[in-house]
N, C-alpha and C. Protein backbone atom coordinates (compact mmCIF):
# COMPACT_ATOMS: atom_id res chain seq x y z
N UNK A 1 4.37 -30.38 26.08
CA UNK A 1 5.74 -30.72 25.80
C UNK A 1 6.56 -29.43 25.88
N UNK A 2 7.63 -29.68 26.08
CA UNK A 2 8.98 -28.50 26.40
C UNK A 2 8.57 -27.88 24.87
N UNK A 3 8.78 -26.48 25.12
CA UNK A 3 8.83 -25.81 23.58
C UNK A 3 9.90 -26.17 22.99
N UNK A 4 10.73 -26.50 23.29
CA UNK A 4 11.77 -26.98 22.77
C UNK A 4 11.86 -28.22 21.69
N UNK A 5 11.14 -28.79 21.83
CA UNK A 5 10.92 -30.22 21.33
C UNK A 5 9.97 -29.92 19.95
N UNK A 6 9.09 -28.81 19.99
CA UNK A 6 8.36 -28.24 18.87
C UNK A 6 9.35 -27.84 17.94
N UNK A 7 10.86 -27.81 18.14
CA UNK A 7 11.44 -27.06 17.03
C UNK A 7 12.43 -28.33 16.60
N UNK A 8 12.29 -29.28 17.33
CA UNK A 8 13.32 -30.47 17.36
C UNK A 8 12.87 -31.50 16.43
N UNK A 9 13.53 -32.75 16.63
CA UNK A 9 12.65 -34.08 16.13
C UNK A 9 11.73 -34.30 16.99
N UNK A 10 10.90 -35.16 15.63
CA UNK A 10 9.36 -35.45 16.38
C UNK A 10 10.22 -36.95 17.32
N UNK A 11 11.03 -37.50 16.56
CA UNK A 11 11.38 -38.68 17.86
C UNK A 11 11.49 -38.56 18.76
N UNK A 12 12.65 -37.33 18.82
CA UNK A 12 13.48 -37.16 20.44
C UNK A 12 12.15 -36.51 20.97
N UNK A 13 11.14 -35.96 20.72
CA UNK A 13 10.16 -35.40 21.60
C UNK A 13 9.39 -36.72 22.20
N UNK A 14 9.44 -37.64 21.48
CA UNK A 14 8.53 -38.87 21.68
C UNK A 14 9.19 -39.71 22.75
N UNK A 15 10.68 -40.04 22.45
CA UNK A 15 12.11 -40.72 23.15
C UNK A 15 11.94 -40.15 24.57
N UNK A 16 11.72 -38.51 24.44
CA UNK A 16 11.78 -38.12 26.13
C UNK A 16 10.52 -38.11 26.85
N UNK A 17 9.37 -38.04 26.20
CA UNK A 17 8.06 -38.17 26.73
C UNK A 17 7.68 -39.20 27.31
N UNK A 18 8.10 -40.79 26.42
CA UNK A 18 7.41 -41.74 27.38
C UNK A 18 8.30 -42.17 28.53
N UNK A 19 9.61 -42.26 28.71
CA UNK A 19 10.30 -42.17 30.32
C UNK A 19 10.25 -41.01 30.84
N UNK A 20 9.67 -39.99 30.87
CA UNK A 20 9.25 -38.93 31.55
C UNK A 20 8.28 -39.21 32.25
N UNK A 21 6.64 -39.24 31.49
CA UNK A 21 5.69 -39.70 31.94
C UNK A 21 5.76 -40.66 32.91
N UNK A 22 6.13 -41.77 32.22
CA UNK A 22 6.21 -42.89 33.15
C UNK A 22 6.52 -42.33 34.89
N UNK A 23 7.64 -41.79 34.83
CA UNK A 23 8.48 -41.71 35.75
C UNK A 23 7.34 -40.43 36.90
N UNK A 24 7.06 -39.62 36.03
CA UNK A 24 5.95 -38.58 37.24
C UNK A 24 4.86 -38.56 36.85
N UNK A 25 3.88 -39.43 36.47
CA UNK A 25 2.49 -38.78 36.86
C UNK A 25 2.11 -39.49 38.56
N UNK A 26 2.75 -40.46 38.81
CA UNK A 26 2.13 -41.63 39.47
C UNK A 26 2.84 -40.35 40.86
N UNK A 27 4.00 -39.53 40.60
CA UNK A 27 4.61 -38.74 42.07
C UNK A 27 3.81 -37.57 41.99
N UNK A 28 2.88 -37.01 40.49
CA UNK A 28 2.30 -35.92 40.75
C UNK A 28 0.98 -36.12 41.64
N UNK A 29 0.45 -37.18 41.87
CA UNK A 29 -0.75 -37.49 42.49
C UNK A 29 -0.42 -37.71 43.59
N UNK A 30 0.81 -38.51 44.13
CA UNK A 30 1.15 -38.59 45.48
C UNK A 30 1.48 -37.43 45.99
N UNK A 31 2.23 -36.54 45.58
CA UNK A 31 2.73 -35.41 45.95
C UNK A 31 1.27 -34.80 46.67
N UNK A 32 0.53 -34.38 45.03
CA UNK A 32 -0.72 -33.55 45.66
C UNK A 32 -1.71 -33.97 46.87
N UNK A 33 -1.65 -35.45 46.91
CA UNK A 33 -2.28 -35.71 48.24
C UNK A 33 -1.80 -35.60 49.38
N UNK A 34 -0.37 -35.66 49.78
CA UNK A 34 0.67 -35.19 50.64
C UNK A 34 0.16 -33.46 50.91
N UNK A 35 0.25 -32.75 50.18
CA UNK A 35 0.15 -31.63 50.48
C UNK A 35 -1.55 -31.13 50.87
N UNK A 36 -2.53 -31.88 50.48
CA UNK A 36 -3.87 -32.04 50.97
C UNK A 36 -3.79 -32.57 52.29
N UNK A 37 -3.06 -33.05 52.26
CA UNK A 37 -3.47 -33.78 53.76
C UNK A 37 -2.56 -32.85 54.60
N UNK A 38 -1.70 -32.32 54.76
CA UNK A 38 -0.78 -31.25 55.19
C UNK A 38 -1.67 -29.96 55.50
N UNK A 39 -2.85 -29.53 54.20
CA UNK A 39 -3.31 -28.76 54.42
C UNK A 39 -4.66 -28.44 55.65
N UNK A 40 -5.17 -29.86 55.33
CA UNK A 40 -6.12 -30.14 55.92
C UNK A 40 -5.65 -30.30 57.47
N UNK A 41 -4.49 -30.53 57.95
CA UNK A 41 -4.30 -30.77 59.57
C UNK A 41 -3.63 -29.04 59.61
N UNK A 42 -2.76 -28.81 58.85
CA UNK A 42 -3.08 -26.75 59.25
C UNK A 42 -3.92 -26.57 59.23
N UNK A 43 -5.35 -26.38 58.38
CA UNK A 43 -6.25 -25.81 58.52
C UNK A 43 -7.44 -26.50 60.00
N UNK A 44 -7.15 -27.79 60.03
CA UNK A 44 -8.10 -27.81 61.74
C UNK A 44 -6.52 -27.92 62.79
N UNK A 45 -5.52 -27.25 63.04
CA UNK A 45 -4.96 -26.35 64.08
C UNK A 45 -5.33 -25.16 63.80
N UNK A 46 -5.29 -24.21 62.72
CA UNK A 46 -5.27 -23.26 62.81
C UNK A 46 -6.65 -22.58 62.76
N UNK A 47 -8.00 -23.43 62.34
CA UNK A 47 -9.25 -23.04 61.71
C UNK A 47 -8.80 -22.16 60.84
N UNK A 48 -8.34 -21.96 59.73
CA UNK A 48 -7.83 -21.31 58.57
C UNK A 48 -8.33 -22.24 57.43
N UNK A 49 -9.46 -22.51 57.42
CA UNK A 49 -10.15 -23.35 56.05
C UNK A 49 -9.70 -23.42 54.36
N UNK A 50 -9.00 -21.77 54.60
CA UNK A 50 -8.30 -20.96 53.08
C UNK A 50 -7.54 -22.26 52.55
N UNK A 51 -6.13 -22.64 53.99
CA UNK A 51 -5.71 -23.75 53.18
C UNK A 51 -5.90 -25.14 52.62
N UNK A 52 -6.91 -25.66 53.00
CA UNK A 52 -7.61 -26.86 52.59
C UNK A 52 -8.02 -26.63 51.38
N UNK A 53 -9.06 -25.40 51.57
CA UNK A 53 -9.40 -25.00 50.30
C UNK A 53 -8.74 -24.61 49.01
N UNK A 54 -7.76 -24.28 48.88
CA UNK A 54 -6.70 -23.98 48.47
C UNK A 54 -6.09 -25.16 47.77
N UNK A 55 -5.78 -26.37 48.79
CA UNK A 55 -5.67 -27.54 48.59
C UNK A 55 -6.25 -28.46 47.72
N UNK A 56 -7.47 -27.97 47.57
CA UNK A 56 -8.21 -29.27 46.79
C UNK A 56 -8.42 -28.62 45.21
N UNK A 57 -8.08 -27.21 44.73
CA UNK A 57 -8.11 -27.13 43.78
C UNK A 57 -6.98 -27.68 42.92
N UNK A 58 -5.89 -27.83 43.71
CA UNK A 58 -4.93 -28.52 42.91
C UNK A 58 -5.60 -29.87 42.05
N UNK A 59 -6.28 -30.36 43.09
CA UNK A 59 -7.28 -31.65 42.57
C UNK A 59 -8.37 -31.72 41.30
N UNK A 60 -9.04 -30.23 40.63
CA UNK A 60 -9.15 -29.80 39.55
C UNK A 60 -8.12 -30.60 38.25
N UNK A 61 -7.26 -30.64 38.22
CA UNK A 61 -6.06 -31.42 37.55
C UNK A 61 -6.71 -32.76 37.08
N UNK A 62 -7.15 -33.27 38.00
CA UNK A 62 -7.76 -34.70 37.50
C UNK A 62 -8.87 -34.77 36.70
N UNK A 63 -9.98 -34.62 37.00
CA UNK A 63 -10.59 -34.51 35.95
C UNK A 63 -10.49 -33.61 35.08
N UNK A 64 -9.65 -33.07 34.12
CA UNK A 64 -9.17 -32.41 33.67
C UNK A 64 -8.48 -32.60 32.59
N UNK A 65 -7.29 -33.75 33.24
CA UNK A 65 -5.98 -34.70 33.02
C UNK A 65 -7.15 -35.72 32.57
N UNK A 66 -7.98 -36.66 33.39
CA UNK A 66 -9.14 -37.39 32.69
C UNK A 66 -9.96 -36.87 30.97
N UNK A 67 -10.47 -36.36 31.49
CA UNK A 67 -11.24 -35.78 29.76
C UNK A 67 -10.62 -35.51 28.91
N UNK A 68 -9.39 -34.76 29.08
CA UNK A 68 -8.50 -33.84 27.90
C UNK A 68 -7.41 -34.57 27.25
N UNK A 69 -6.93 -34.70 28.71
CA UNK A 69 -5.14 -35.42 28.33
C UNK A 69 -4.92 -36.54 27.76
N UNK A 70 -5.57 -37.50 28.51
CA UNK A 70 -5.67 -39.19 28.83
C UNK A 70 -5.85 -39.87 27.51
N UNK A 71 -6.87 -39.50 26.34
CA UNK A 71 -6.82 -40.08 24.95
C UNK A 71 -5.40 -39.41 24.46
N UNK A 72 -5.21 -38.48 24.59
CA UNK A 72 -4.00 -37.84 23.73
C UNK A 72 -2.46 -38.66 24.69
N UNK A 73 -2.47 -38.77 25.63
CA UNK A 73 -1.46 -39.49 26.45
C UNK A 73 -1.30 -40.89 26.04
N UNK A 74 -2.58 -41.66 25.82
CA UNK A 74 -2.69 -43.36 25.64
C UNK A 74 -1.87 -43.45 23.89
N UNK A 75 -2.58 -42.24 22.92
CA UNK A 75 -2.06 -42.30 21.54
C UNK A 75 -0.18 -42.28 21.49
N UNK A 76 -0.20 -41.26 22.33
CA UNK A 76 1.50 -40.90 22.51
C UNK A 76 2.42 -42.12 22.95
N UNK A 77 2.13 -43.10 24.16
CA UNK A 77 2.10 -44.16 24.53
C UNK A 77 2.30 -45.66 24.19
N UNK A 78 1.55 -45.19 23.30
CA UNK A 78 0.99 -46.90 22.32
C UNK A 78 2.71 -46.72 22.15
N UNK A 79 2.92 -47.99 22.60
CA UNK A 79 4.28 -48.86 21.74
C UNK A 79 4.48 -48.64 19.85
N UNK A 80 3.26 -48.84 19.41
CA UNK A 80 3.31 -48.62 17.95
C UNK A 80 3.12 -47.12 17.27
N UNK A 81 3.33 -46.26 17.91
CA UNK A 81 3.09 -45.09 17.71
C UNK A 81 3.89 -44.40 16.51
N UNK A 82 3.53 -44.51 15.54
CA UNK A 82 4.44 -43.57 14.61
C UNK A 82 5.23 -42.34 14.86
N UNK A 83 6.33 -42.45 15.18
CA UNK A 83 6.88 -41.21 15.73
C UNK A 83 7.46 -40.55 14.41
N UNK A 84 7.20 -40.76 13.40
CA UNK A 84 7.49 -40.34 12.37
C UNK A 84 5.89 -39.21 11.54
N UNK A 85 5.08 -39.78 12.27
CA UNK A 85 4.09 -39.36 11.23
C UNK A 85 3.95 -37.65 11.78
N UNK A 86 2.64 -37.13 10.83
CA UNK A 86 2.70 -35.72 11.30
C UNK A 86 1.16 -35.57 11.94
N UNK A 87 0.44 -37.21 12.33
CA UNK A 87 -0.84 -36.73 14.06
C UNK A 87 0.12 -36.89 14.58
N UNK A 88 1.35 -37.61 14.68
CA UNK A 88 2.00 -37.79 16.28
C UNK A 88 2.36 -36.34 16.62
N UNK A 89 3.40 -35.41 15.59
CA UNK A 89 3.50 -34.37 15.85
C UNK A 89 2.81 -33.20 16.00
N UNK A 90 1.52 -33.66 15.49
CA UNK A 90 0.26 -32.63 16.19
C UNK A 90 -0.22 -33.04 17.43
N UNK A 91 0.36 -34.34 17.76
CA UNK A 91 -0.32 -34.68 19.05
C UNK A 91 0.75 -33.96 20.03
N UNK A 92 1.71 -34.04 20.16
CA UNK A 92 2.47 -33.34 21.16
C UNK A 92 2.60 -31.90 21.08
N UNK A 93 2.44 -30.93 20.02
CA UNK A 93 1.80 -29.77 19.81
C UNK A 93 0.52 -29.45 20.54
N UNK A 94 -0.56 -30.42 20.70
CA UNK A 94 -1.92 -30.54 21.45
C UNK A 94 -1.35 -30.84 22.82
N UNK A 95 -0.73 -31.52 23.20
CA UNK A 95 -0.28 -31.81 24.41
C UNK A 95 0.09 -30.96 25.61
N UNK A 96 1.52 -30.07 24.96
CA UNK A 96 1.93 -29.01 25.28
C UNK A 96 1.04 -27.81 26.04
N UNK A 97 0.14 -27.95 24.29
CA UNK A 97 -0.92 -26.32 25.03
C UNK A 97 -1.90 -27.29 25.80
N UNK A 98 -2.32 -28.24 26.20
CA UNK A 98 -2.97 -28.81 26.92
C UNK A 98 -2.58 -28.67 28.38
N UNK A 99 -1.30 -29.02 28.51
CA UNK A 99 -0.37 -29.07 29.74
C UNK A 99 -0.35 -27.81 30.23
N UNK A 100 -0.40 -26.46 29.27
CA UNK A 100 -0.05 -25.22 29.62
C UNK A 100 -1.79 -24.71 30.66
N UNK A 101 -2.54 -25.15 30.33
CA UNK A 101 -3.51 -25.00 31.77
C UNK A 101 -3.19 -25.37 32.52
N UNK A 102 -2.86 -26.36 32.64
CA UNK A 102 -2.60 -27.61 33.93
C UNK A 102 -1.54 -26.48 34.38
N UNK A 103 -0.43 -26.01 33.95
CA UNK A 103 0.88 -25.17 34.51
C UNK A 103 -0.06 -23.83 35.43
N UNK A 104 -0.66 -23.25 34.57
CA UNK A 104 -1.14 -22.12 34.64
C UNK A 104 -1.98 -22.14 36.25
N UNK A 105 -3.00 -23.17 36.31
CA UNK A 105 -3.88 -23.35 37.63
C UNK A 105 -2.79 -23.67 38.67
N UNK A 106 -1.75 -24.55 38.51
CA UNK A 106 -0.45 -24.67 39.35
C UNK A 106 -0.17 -23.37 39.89
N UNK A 107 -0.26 -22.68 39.43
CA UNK A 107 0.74 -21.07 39.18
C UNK A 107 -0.04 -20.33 40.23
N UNK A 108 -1.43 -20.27 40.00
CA UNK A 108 -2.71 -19.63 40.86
C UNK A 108 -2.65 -20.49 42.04
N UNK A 109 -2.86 -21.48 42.22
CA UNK A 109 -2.73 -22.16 42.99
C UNK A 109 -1.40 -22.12 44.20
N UNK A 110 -0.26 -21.99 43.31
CA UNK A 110 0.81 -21.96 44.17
C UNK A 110 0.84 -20.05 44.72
N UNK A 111 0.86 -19.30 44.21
CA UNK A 111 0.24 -18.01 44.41
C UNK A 111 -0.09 -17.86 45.72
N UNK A 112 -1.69 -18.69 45.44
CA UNK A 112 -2.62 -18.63 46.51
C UNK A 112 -1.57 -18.76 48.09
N UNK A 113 -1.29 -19.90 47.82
CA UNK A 113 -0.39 -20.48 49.28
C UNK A 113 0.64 -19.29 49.61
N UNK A 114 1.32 -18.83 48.47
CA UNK A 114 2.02 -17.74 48.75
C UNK A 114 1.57 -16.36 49.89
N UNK A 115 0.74 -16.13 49.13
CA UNK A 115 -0.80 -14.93 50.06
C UNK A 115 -0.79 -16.00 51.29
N UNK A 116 -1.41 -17.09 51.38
CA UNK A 116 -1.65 -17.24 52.66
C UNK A 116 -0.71 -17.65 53.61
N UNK A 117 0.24 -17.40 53.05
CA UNK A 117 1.64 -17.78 54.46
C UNK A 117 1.45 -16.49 54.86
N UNK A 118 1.52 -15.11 54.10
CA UNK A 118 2.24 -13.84 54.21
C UNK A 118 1.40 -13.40 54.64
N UNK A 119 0.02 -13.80 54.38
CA UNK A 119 -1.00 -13.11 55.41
C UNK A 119 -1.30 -13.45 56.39
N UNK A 120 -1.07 -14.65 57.06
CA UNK A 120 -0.99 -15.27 58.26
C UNK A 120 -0.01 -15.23 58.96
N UNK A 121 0.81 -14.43 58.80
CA UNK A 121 2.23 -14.84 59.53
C UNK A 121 2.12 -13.41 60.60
């Protein structure tokens, strides 16, 4: 969750989370396969394997997002969710630093692509 929301109400953190969610996990998976498959036809024009490879760690995310996130996402979720109580607000506290890997491998990841434009060019 936005650090922001750690200093806020536990509602409005709750209020913006579930039409958030909703709205991008389903474009973060499309996205990343878009750009797999992008990578994968540069890499057989160019035989440059780096970017495929490159490519599929983004895919790390899922099982990842599976084991870690997914119980803590379904709790946040539930229609009946106490947005008042103080697990909900440890749950989006857990969330946050949960998410902050997920950012972090993004970061390496996007990096990576960075290096390999500039070294290929």
């Amino acid at each position: 969750m936005h650090p922001i929301f750690i200093y806020g109400k536990k509602t409005t953190a709750i209020e913006v989370f579930k039409p958030f969610f909703d709205k991008t996990h389903i474009w973060v998976l499309i996205l990343s396969i878009i750009v797999t498959l992008l990578a994968l036809a540069y890499s057989i024009l160019t035989e440059n394997w780096w970017w495929f490879g490159t490519s599929m760690l983004m895919h790390l995310n899922g099982p990842y997002t599976i084991d870690y996130m997914m119980p803590l996402n379904r709790r946040l979720m539930d229609p009946n969710v106490d947005l008042t109580s103080e697990q909900t607000a440890n749950d989006i506290k857990k969330w946050g630093t949960l998410h902050l890997v997920r950012t972090l491998l993004n970061g390496v990841i996007f990096l990576a692509f960075i290096v390999l434009a500039v070294c290929t060019m």
